[in-house]
N, C-alpha and C. Protein backbone atom coordinates (compact mmCIF):
# COMPACT_ATOMS: atom_id res chain seq x y z
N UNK A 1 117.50 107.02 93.12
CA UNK A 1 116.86 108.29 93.29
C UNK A 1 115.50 108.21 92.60
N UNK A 2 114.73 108.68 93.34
CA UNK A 2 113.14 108.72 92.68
C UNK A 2 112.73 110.20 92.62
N UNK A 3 111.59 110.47 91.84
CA UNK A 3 110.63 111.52 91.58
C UNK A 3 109.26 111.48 92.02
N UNK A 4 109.24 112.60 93.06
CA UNK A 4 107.70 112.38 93.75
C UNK A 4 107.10 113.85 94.02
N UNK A 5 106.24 114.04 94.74
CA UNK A 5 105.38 115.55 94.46
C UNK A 5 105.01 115.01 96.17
N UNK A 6 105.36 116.16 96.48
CA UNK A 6 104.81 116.60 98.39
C UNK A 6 103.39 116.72 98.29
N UNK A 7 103.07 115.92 98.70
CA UNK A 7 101.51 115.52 99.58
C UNK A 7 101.11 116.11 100.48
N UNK A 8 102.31 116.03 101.44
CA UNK A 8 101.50 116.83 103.07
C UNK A 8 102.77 117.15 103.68
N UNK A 9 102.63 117.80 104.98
CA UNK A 9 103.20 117.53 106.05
C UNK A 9 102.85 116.90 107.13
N UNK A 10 103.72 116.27 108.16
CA UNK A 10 103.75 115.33 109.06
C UNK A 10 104.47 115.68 110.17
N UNK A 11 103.27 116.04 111.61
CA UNK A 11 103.48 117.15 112.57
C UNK A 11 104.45 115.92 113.54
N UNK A 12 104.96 115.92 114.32
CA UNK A 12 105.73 115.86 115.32
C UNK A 12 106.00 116.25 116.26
N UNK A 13 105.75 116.33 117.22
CA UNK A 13 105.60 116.99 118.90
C UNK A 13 107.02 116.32 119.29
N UNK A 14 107.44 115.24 119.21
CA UNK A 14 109.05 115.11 120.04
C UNK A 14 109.45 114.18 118.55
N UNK A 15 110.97 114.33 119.20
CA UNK A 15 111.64 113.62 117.89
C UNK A 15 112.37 113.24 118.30
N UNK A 16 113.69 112.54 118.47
CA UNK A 16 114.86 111.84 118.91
C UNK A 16 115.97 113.07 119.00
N UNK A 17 117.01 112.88 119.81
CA UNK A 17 117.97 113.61 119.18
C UNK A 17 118.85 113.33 118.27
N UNK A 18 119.96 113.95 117.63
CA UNK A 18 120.42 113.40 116.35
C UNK A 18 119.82 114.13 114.69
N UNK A 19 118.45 114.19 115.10
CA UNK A 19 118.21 114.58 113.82
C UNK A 19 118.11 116.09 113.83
N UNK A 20 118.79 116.24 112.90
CA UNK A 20 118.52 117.82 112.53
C UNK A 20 117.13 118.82 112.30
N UNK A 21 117.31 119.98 112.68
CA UNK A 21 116.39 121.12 111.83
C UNK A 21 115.72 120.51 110.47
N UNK A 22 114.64 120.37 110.19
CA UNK A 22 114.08 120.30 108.95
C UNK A 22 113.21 119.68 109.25
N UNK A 23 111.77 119.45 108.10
CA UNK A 23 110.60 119.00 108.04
C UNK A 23 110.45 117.45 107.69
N UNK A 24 109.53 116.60 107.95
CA UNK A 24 109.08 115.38 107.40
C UNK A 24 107.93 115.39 106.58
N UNK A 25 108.10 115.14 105.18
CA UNK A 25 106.83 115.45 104.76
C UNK A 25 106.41 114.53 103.91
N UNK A 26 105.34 113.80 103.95
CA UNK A 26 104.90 112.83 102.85
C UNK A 26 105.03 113.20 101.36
N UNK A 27 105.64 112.00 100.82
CA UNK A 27 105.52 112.36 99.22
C UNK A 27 105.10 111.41 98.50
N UNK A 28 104.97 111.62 97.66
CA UNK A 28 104.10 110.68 96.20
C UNK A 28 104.70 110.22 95.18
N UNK A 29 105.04 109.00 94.87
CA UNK A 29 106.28 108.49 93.75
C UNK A 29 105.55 108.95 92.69
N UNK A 30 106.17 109.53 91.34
CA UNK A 30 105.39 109.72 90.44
C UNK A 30 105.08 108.63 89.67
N UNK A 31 104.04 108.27 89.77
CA UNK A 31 103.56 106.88 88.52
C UNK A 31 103.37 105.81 89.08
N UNK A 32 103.23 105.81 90.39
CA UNK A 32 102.68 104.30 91.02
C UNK A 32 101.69 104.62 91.84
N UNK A 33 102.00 105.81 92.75
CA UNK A 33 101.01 106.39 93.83
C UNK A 33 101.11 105.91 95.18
N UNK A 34 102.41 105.36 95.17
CA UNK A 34 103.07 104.88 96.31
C UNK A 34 103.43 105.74 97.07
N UNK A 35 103.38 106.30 98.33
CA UNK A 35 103.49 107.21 99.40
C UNK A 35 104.77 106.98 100.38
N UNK A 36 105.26 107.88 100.83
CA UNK A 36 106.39 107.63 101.82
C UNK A 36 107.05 109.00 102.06
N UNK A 37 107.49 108.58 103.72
CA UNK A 37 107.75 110.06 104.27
C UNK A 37 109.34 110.04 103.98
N UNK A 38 109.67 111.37 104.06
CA UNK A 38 111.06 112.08 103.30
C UNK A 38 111.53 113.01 104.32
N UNK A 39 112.66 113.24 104.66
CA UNK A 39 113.26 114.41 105.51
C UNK A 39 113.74 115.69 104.81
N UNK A 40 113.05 116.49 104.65
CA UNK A 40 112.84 117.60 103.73
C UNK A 40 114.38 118.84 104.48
N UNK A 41 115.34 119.03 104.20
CA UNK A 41 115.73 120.43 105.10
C UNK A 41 116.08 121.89 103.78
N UNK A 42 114.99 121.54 102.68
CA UNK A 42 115.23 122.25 101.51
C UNK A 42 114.19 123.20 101.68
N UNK A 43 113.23 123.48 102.72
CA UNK A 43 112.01 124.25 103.10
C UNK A 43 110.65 123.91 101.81
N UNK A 44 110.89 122.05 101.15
CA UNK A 44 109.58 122.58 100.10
C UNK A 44 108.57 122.23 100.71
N UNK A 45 107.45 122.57 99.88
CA UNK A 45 106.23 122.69 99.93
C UNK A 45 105.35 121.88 99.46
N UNK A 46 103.86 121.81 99.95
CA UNK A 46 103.04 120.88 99.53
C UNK A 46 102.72 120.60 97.86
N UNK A 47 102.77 120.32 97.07
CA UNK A 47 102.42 120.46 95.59
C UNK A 47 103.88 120.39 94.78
N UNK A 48 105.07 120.36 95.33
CA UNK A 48 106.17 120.77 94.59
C UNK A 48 106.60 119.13 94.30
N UNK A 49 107.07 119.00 92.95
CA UNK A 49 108.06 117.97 92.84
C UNK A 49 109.47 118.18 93.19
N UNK A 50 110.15 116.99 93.70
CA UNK A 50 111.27 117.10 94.15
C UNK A 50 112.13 115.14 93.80
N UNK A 51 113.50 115.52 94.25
CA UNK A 51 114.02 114.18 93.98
C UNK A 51 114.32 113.85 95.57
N UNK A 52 114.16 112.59 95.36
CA UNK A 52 114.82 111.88 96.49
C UNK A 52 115.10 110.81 96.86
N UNK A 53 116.34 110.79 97.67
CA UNK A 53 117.46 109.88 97.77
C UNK A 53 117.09 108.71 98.98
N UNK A 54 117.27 107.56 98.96
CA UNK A 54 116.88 106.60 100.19
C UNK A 54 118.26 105.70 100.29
N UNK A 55 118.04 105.03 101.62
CA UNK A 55 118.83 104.17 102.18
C UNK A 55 119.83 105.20 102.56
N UNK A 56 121.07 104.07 102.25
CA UNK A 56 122.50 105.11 103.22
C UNK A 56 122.91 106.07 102.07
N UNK A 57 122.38 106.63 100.73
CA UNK A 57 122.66 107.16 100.54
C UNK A 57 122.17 108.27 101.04
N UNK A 58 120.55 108.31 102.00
CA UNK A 58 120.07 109.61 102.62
C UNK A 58 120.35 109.78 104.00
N UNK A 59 121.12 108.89 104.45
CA UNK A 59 121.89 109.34 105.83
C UNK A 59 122.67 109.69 105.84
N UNK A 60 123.63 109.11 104.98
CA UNK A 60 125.46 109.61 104.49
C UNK A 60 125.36 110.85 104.16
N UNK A 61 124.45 111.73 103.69
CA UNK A 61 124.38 113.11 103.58
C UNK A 61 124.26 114.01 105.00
N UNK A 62 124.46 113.39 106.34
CA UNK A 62 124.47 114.19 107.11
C UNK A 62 125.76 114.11 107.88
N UNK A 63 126.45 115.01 108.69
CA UNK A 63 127.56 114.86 108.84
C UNK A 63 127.71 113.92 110.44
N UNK A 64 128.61 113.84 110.79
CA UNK A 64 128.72 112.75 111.92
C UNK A 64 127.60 111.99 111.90
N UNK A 65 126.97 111.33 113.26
CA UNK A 65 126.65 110.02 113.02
C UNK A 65 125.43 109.91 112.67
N UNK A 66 125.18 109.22 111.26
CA UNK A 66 124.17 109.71 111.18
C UNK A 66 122.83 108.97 111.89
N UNK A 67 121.81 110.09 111.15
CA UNK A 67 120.53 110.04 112.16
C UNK A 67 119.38 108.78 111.37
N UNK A 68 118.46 107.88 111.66
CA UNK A 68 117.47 107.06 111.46
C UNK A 68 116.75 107.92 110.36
N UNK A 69 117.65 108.62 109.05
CA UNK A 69 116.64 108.98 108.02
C UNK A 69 116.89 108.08 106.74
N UNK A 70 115.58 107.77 106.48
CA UNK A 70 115.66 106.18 105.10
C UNK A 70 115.95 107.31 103.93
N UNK A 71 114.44 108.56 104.13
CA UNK A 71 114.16 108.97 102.75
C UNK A 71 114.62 110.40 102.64
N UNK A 72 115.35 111.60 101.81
CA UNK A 72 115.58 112.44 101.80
C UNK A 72 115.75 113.43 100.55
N UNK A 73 115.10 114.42 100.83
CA UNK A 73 114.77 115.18 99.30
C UNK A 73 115.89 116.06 99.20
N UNK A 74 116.67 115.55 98.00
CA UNK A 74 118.08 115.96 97.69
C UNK A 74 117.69 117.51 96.61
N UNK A 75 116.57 117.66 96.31
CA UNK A 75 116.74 118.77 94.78
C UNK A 75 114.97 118.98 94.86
N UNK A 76 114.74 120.21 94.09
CA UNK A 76 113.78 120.15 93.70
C UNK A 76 113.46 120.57 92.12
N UNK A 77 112.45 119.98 91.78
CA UNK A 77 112.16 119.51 90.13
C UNK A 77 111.52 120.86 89.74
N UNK A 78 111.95 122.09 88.89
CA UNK A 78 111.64 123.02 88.34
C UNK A 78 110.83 122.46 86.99
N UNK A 79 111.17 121.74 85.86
CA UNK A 79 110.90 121.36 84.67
C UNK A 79 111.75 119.77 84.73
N UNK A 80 110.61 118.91 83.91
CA UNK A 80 111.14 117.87 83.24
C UNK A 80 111.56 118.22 81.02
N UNK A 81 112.43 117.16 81.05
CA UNK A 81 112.65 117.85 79.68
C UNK A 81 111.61 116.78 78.71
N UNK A 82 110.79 117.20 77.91
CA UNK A 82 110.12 116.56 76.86
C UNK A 82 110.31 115.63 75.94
N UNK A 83 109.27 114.84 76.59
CA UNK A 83 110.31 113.38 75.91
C UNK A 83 109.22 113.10 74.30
C-alpha cells in the first residue's frame, strides 16, 4: 500500500465492460514524484491524499471477475500522525 495526493483526472470516452462506476485519476507517490493512474470509486478529489492498493490486491476488491484494475484508492488520508 502506498501514499499519494490526486494530481488530476483522466477523461475517458469508452471503457471496456467489466469495470465499474468510478473515476481514474492520476496520483502522485509521496516522496519520489512518481505518477500513476488509480481507480478511484471513493468520489476524491484533485489535491486530496489518499492510500492505495496495487496488483491483485486492487482487483480482488471487486466482486466477480475481476476487471484490468492494477491501482486502487482504498482510504483517504485525513491527518498523518507526527513523527
Amino acid at each position: 500500500m502506498i501514499s499519494a495526493t490526486v494530481t488530476g483526472n483522466v477523461w475517458a470516452t469508452r471503457r471496456i465492460e467489466g469495470i465499474p462506476a468510478g473515476a481514474f485519476l492520476e496520483v502522485e507517490v509521496d516522496g519520489t514524484g512518481s505518477r500513476l493512474i488509480a481507480f478511484d470509486v471513493l468520489g476524491t478529489g484533485v489535491g486530496e491524499h489518499v492510500l492505495v492498493a496495487q496488483g491483485s490486491v486492487a482487483s480482488g476488491w471487486f466482486t466477480g471477475t475481476p476487471p484490468p484494475v492494477d491501482a486502487l484508492i482504498i482510504g483517504s488520508i485525513d491527518s498523518t500522525p507526527n513523527k
